[in-house]
C-alpha atoms as a PDB file:
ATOM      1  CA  UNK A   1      16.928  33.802 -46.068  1.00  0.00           C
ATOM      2  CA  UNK A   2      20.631  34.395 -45.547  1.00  0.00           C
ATOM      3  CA  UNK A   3      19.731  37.497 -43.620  1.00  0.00           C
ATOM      4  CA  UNK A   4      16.626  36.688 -41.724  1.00  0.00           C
ATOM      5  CA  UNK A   5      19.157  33.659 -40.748  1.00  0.00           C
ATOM      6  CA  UNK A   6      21.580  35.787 -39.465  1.00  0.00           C
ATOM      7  CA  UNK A   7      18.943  38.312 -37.881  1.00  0.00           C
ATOM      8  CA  UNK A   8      17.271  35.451 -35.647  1.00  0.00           C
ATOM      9  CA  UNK A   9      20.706  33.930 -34.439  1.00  0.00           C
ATOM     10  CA  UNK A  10      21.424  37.776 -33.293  1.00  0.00           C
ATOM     11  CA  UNK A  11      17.698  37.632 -31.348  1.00  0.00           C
ATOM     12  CA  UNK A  12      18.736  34.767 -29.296  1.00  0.00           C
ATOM     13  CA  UNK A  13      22.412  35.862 -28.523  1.00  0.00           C
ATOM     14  CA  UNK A  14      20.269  38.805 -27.362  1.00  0.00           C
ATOM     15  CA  UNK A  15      18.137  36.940 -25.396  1.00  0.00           C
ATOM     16  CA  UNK A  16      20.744  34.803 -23.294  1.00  0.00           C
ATOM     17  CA  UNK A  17      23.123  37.287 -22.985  1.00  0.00           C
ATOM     18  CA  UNK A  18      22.128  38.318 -18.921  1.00  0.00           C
ATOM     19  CA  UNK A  19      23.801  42.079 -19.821  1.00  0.00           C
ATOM     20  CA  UNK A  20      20.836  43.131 -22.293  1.00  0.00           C
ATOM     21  CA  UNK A  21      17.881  44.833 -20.328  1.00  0.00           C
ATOM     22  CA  UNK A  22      14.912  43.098 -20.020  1.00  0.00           C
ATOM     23  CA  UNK A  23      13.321  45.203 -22.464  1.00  0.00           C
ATOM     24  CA  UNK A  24      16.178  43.936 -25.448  1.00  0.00           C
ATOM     25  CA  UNK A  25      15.456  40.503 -24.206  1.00  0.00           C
ATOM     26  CA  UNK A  26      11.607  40.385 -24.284  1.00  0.00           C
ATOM     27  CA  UNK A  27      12.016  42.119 -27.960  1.00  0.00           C
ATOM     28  CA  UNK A  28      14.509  39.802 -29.529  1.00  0.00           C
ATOM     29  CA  UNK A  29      11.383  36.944 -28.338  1.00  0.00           C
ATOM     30  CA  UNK A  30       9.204  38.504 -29.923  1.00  0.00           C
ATOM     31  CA  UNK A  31      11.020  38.938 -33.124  1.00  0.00           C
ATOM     32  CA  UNK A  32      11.765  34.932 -33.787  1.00  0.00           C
ATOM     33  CA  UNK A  33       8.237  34.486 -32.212  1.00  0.00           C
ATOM     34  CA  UNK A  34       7.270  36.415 -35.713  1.00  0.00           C
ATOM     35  CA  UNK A  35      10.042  34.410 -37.746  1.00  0.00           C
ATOM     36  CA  UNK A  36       8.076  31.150 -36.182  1.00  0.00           C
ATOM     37  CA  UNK A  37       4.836  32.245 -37.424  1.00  0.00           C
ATOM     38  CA  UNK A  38       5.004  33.898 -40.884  1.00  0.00           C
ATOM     39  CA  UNK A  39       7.208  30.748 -41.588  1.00  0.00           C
ATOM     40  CA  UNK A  40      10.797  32.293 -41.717  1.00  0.00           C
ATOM     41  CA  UNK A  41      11.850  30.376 -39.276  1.00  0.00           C
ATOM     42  CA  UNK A  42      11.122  26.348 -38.600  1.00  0.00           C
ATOM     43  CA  UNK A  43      10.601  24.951 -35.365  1.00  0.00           C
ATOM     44  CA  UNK A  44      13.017  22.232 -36.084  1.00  0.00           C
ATOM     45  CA  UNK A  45      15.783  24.456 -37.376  1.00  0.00           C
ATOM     46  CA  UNK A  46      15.768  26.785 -34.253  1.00  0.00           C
ATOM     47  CA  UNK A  47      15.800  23.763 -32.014  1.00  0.00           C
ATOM     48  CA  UNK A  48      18.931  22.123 -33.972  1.00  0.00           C
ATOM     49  CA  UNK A  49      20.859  25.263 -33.773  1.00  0.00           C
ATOM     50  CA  UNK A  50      20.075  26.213 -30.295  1.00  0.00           C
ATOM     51  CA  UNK A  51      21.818  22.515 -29.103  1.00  0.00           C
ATOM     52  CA  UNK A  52      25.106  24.928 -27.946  1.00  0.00           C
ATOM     53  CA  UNK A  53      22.848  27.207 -25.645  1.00  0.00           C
ATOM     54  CA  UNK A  54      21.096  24.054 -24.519  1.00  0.00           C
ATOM     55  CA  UNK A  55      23.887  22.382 -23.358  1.00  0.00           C
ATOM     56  CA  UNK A  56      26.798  24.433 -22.674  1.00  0.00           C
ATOM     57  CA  UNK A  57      28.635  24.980 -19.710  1.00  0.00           C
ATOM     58  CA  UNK A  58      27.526  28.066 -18.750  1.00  0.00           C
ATOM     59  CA  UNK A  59      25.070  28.317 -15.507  1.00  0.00           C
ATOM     60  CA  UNK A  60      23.679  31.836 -17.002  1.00  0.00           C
ATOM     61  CA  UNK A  61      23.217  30.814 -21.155  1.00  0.00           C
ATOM     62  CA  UNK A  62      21.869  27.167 -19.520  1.00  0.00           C
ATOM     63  CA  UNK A  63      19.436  28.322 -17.411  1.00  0.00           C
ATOM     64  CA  UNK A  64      17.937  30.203 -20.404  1.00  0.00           C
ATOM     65  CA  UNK A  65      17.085  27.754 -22.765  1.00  0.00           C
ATOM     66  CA  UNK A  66      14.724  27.716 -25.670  1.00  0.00           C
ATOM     67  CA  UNK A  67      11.638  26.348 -23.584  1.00  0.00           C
ATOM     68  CA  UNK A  68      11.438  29.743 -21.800  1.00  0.00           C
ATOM     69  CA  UNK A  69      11.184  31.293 -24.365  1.00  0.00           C
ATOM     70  CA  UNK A  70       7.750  30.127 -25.099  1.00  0.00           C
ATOM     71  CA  UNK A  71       6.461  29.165 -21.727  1.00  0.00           C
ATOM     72  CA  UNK A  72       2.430  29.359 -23.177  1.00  0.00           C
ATOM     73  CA  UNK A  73       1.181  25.058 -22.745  1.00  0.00           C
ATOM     74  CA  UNK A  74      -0.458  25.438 -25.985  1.00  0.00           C
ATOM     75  CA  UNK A  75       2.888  26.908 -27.987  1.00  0.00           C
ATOM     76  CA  UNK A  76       5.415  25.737 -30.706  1.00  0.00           C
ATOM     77  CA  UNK A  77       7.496  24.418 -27.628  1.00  0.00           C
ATOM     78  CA  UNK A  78       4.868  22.747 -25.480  1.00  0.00           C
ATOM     79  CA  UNK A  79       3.707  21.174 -28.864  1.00  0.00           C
ATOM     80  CA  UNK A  80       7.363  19.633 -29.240  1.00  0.00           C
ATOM     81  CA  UNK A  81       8.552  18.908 -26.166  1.00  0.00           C
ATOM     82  CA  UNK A  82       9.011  15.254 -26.877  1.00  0.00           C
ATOM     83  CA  UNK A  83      11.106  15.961 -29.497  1.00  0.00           C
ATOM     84  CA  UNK A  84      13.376  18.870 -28.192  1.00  0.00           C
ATOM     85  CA  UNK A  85      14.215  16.523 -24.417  1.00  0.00           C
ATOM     86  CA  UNK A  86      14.976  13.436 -27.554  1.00  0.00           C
ATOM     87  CA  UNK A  87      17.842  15.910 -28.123  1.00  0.00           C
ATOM     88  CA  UNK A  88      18.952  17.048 -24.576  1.00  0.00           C
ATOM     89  CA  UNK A  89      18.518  13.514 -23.659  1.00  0.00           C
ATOM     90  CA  UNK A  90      21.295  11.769 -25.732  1.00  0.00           C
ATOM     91  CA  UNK A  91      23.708  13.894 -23.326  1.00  0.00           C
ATOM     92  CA  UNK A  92      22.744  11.982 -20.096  1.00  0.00           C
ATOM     93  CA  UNK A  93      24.607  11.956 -18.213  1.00  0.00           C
ATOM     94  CA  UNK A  94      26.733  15.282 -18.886  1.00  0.00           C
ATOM     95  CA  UNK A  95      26.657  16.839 -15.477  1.00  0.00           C
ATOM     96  CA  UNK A  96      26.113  20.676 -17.194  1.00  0.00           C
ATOM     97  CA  UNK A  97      22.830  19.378 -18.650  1.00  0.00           C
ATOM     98  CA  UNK A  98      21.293  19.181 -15.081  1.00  0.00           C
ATOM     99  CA  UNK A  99      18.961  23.020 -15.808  1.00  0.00           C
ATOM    100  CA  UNK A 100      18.213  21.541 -19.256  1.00  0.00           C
ATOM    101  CA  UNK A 101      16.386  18.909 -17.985  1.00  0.00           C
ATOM    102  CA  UNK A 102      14.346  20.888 -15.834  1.00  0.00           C
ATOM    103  CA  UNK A 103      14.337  23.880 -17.087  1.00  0.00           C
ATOM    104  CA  UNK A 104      10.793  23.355 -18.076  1.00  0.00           C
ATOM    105  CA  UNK A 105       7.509  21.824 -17.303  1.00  0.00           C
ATOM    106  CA  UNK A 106       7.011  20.602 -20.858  1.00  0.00           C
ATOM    107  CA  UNK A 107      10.084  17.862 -19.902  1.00  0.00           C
ATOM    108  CA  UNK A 108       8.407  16.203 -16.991  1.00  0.00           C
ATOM    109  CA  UNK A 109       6.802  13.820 -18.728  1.00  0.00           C
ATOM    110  CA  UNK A 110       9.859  12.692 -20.482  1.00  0.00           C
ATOM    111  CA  UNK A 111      12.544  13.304 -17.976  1.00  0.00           C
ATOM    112  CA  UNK A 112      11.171  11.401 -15.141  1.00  0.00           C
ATOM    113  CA  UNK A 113      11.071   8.163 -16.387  1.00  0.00           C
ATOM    114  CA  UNK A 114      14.231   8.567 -18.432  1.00  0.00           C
ATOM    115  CA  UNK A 115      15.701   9.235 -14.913  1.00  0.00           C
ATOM    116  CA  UNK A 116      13.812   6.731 -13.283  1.00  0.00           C
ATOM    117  CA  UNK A 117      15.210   4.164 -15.757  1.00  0.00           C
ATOM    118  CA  UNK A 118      18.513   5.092 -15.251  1.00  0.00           C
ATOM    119  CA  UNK A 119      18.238   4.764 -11.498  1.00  0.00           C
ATOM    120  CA  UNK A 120      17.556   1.122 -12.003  1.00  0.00           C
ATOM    121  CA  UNK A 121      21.189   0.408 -13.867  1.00  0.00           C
ATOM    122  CA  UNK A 122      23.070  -1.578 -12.249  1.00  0.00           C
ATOM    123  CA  UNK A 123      26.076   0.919 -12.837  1.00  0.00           C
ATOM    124  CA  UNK A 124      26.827   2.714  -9.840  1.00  0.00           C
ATOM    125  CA  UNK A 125      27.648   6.113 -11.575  1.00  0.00           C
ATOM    126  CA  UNK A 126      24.882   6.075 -13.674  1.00  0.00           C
ATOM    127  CA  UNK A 127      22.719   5.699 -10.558  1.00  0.00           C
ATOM    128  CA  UNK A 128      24.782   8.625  -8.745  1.00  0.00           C
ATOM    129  CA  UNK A 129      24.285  10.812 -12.020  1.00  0.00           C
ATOM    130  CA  UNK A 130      20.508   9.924 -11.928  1.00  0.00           C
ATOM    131  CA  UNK A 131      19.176  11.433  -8.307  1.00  0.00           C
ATOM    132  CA  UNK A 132      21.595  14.290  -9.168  1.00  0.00           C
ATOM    133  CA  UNK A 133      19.363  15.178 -11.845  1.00  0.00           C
ATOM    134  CA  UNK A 134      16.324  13.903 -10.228  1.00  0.00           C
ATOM    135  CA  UNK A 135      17.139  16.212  -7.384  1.00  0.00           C
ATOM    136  CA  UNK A 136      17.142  19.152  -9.991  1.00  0.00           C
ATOM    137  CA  UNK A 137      13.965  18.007 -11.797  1.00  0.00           C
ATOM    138  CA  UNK A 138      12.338  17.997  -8.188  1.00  0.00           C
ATOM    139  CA  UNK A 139      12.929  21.307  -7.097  1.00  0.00           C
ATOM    140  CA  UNK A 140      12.435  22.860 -10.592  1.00  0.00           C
ATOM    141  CA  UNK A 141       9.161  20.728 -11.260  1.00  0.00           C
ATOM    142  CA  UNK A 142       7.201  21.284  -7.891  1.00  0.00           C
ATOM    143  CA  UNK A 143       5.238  18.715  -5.928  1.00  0.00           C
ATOM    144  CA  UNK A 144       2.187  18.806  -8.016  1.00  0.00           C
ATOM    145  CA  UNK A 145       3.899  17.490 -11.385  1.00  0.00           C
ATOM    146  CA  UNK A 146       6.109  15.510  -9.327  1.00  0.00           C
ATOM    147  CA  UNK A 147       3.271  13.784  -7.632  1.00  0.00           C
ATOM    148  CA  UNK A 148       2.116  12.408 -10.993  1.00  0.00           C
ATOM    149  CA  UNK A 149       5.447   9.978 -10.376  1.00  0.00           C
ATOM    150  CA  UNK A 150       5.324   9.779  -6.939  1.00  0.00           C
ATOM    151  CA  UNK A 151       5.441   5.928  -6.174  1.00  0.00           C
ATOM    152  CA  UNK A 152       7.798   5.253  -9.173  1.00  0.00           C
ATOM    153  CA  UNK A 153      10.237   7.719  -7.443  1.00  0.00           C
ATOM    154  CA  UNK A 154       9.697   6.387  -3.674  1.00  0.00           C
ATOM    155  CA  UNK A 155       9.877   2.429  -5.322  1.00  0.00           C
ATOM    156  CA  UNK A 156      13.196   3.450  -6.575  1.00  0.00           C
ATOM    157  CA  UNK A 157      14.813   5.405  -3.878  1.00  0.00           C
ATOM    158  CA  UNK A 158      13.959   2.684  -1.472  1.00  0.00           C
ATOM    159  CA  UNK A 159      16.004   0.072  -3.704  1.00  0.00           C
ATOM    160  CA  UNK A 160      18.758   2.842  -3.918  1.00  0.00           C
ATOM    161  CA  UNK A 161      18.573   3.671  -0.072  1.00  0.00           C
ATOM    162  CA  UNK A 162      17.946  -0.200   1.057  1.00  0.00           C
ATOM    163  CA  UNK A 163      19.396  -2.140  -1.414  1.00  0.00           C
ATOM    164  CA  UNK A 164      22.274  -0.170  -3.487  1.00  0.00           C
ATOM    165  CA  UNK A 165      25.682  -2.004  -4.144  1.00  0.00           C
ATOM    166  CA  UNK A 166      28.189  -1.474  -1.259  1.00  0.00           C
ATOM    167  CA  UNK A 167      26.486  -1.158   2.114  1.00  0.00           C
ATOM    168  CA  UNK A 168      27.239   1.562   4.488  1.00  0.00           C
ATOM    169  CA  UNK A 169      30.058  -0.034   6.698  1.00  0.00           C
ATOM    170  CA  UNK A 170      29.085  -0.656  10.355  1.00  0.00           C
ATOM    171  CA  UNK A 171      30.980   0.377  12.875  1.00  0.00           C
ATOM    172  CA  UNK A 172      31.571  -2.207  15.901  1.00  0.00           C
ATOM    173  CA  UNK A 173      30.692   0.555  17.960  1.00  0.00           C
ATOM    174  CA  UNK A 174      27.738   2.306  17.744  1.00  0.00           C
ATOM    175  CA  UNK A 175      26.901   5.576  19.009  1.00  0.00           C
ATOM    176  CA  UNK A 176      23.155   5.752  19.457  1.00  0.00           C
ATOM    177  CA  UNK A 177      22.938  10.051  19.686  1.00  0.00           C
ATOM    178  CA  UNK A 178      23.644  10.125  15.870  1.00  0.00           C
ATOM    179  CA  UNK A 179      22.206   8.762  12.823  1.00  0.00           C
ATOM    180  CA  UNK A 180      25.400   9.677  10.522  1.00  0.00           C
ATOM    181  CA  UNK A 181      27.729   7.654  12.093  1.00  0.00           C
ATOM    182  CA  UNK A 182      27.644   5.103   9.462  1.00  0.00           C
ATOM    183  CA  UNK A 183      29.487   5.232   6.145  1.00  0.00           C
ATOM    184  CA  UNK A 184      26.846   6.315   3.315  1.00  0.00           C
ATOM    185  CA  UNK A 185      28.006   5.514   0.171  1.00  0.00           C
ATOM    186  CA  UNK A 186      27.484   8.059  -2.561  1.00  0.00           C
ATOM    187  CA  UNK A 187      24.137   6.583  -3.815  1.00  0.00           C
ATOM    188  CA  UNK A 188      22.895   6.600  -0.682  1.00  0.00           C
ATOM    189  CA  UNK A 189      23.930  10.155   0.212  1.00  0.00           C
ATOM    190  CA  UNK A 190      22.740  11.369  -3.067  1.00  0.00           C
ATOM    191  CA  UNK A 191      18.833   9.371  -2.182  1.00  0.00           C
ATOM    192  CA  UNK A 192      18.663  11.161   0.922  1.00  0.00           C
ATOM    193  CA  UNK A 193      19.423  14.470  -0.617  1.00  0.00           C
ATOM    194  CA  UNK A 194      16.654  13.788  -3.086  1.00  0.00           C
ATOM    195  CA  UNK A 195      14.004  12.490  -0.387  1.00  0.00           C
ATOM    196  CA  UNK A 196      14.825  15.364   1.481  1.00  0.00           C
ATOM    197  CA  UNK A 197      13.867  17.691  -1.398  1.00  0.00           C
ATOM    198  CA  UNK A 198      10.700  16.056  -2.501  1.00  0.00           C
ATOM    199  CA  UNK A 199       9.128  15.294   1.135  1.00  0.00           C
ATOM    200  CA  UNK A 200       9.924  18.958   2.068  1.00  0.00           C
ATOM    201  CA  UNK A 201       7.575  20.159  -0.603  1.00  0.00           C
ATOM    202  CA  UNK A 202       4.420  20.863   0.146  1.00  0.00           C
ATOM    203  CA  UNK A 203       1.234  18.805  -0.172  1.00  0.00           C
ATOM    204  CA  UNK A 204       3.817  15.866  -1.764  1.00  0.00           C
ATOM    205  CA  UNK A 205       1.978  13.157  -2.972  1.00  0.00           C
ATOM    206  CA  UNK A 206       3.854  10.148  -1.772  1.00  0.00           C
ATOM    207  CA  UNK A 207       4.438  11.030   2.041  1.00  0.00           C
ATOM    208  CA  UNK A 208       1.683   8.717   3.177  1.00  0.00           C
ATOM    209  CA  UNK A 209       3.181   6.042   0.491  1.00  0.00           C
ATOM    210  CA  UNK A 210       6.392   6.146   2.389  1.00  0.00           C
ATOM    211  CA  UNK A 211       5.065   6.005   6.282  1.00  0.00           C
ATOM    212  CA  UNK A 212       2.830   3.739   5.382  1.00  0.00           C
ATOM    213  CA  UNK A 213       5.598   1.559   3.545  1.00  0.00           C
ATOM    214  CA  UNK A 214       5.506  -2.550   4.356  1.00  0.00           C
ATOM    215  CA  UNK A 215       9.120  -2.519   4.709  1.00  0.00           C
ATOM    216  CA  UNK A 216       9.475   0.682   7.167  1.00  0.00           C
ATOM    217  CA  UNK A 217       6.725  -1.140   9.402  1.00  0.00           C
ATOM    218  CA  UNK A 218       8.421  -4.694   9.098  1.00  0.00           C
ATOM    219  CA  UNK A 219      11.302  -2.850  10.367  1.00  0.00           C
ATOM    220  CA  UNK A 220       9.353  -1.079  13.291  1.00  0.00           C
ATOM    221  CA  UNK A 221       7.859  -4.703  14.218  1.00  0.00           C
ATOM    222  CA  UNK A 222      10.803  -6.818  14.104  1.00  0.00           C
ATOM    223  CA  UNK A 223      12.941  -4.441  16.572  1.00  0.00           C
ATOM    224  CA  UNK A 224      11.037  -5.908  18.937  1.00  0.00           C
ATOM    225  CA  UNK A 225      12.902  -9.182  18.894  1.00  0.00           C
ATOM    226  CA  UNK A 226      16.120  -7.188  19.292  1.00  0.00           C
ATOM    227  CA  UNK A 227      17.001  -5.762  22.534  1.00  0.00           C
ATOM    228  CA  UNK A 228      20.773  -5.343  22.204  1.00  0.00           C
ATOM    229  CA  UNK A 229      22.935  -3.541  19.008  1.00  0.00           C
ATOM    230  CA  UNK A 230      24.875  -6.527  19.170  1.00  0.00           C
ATOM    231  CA  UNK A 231      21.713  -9.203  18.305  1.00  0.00           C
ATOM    232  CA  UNK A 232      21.297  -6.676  15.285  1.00  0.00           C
ATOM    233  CA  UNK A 233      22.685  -8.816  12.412  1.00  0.00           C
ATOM    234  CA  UNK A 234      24.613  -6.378   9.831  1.00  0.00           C
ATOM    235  CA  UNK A 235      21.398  -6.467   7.267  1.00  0.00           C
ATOM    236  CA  UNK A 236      19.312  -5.819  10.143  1.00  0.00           C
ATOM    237  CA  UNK A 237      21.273  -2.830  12.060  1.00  0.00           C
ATOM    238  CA  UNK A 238      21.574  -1.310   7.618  1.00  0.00           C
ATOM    239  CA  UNK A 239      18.265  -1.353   7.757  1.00  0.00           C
ATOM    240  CA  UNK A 240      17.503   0.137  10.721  1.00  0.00           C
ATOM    241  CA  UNK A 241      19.984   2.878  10.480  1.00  0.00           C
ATOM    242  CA  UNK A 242      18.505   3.799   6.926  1.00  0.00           C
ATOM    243  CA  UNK A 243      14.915   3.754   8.357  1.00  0.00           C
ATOM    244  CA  UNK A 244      16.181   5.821  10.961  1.00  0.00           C
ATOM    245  CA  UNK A 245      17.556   8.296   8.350  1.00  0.00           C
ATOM    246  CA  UNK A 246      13.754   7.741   6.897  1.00  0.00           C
ATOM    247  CA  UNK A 247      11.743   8.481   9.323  1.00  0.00           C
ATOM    248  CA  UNK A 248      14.625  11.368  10.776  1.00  0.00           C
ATOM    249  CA  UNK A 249      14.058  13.232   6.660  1.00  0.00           C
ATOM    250  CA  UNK A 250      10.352  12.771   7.167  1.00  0.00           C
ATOM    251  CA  UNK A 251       9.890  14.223  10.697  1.00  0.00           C
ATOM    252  CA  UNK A 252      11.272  17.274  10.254  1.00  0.00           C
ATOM    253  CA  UNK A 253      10.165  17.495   6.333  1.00  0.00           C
ATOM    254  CA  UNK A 254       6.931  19.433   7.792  1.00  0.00           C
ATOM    255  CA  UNK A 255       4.382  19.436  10.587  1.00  0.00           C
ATOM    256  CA  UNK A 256       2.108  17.557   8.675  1.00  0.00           C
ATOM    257  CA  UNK A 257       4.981  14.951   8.077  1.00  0.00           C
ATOM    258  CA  UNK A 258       5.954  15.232  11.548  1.00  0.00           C
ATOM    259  CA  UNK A 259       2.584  14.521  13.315  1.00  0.00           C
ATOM    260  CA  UNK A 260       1.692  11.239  10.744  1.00  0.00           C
ATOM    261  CA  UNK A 261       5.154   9.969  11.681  1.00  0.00           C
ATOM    262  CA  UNK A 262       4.594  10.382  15.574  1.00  0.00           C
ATOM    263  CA  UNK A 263       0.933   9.067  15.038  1.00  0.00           C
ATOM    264  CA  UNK A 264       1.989   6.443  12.915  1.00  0.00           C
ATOM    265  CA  UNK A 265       5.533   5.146  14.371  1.00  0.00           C
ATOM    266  CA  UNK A 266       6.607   6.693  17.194  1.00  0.00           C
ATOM    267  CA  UNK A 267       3.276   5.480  19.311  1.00  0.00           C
ATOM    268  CA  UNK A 268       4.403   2.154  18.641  1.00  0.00           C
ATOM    269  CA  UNK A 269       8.085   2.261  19.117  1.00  0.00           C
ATOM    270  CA  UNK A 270       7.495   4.252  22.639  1.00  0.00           C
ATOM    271  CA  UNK A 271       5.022   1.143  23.117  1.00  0.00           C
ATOM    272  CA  UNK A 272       7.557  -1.255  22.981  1.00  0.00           C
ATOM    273  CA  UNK A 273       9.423   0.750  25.221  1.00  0.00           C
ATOM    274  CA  UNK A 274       7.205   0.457  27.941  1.00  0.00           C
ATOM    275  CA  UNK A 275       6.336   4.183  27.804  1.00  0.00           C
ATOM    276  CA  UNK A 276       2.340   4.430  27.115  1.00  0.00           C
ATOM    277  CA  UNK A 277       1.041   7.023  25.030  1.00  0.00           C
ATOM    278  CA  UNK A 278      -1.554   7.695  28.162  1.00  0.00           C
ATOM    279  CA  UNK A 279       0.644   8.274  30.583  1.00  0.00           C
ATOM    280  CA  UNK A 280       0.877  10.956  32.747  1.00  0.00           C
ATOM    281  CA  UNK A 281       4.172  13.184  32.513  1.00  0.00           C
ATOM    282  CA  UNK A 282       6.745  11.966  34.631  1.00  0.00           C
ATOM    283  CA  UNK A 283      10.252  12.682  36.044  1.00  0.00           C
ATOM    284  CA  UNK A 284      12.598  10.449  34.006  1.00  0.00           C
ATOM    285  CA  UNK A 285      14.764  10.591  36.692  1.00  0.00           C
ATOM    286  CA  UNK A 286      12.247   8.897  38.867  1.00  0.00           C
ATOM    287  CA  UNK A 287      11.373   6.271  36.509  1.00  0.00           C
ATOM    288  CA  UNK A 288      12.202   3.020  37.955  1.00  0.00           C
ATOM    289  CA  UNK A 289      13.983   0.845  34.651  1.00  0.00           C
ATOM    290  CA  UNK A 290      15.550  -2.344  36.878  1.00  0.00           C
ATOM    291  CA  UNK A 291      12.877  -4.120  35.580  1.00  0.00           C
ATOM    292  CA  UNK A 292      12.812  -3.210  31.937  1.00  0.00           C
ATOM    293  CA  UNK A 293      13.817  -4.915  29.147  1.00  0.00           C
ATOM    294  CA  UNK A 294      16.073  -2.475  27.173  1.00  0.00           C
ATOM    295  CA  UNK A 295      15.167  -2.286  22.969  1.00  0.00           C
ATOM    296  CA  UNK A 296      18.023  -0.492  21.623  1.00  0.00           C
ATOM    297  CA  UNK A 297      16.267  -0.608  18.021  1.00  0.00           C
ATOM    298  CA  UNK A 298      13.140   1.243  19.246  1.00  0.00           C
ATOM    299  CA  UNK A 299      15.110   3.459  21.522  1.00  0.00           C
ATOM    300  CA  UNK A 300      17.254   4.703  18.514  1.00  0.00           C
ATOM    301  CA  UNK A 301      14.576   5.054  16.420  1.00  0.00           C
ATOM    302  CA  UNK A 302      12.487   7.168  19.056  1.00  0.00           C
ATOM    303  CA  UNK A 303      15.193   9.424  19.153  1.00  0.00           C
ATOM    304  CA  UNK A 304      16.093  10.197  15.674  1.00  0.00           C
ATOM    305  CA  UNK A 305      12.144  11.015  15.287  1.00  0.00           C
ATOM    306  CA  UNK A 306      12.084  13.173  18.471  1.00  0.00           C
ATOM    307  CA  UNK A 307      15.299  14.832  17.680  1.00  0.00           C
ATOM    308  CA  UNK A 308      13.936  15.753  14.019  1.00  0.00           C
ATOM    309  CA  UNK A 309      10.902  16.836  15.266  1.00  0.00           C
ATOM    310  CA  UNK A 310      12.806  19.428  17.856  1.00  0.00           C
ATOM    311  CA  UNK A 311      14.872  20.611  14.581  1.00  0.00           C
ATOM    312  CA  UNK A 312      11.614  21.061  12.801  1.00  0.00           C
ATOM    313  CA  UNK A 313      10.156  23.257  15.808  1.00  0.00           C
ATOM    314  CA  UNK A 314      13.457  25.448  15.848  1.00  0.00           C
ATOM    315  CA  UNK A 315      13.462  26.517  12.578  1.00  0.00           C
ATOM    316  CA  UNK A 316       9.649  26.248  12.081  1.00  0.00           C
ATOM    317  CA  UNK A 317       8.162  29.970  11.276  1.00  0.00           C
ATOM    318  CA  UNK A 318       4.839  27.948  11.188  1.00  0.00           C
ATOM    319  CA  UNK A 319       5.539  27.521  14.933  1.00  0.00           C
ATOM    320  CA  UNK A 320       6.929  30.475  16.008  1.00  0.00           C
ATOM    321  CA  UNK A 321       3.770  32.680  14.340  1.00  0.00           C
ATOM    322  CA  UNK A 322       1.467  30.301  16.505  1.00  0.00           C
ATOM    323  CA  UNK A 323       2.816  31.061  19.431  1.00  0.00           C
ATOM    324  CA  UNK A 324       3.901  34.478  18.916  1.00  0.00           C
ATOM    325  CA  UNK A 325       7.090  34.431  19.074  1.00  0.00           C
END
């Protein structure tokens, strides 16, 4: 046993070492597959010993990890999963266990909610640590398993982007051409970077969940009885600027996203600014505005949307192949 010990530890050094050809590589997994199945070699044991390739610091041994190894849904890992993240999951929130959580499918189940729970402390660095590695999971995992969590994750972003400890701070000065000129603190920063990642995948579940969302229309309603920054109270100009940053991530996420966010808000907020969604096209120059009352709150969110939207056309090759360009 001594030897077939030593023989299998060899196989996976093999395996994770990114200087062996592919060909050494996909032979050493086939060798402790055979150790797994004549009963050499336990399930368990190779698990416990692999903990150091699991969670070391290295980017090239970590993003080869045991699970793909034996990627087959019906295998010893798929059959274990539980059991394996119970291990990788005691060293939350290590920041060089990020690829272990999602460096398979098998995890999703577990990892999501384990995430998802620690979003909800009320520790601000276990929050930050949280959509770090939900922002892994996401890319890793793909829209379809992500989906299965979809209004779990939007529920809690929305707490982290609305409602986290230590508000942006307001300037008493507000320059209406750009979104970022608020203070985000680092949960908010790190929300944003993880909405940007899910809503930019395709066919994502939960992008009608957040348009549709009670408080982004309570926000697009109750600009209306704001015409001026300065009637804005501070919870009131947060929230708008974070809505902004919303509906600015969602409108350029896709065209899809883009044309459900013009259908959906920006008919209204153009509404309110006198500007009808039947009118002909005019010369703004020529547009006579003595007489109207000025929204800031609808203006500035009208122009984060259009200005995403322009981004999105820019770098859109979905665009540029319809028109031939």
């Amino acid at each position: 046993m001594a030897k077939s010990s030593s023989e299998w530890i060899a196989h996976i050094e093999s395996f994770v070492d990114s200087t062996r050809s592919p060909t050494q590589q996909a032979a050493s997994v086939n060798a402790v597959s055979n150790l797994l199945m004549h009963g050499v070699l336990t399930l368990e044991k190779l698990v416990r010993e692999m903990e150091m390739y699991l969670t070391t610091s290295d980017n090239v041994l970590r993003a080869r990890v045991l699970a793909e190894m034996f990627p087959d849904p019906t295998g010893p890992v798929a059959n274990v999963a539980e059991e394996i993240f119970d291990n990788l999951g005691r060293y939350f929130p290590i920041h060089y266990t990020h690829m272990a959580f999602a460096s398979t499918p098998f995890f999703e189940p577990f990892a999501i909610p384990l995430l998802l729970e620690k979003l909800d402390s009320s520790l601000p660095l276990a929050k930050v640590d949280s959509l770090k590695y939900l922002s892994c999971c996401a890319t890793m995992y793909g829209p379809k398993l992500l989906g299965k969590h979809a209004e779990a994750i939007w529920a809690s972003l929305k707490c982290a982007i609305l409602y986290s400890a230590g508000q942006p701070v307001l300037p008493s000065t507000f320059d209406w051409t750009d979104s970022m000129s608020f203070q985000e603190n680092e949960i908010m920063k790190e929300a944003f970077s993880l909405l940007q990642i899910v809503t930019s995948q395709p066919d994502y579940a939960s992008l009608d969940l957040i348009i549709q969302d009670a408080d982004i229309h309570n926000t697009v309603n109750q600009i209306q009885d704001f015409g001026n920054y300065d009637d804005f109270t501070p919870q009131n100009k947060h929230k708008l600027l974070v809505v902004g940053r919303v509906l600015s991530i969602l409108a350029k996420a896709s065209l899809a996203s883009c044309n459900k966010v013009f259908e959906i808000c920006l008919v209204r907020l153009l509404d309110t600014l006198g500007v009808s969604q039947t009118s002909s096209v005019v010369d703004p120059m020529k547009v006579d505005v003595s007489s109207t009352v000025f929204n800031f709150g609808a203006l500035y969110l009208s122009i984060q949307i259009i200005a995403a939207s322009r981004d999105l056309a820019l770098a859109s090759t979905e665009l540029a192949s319809c028109f031939n360009l």
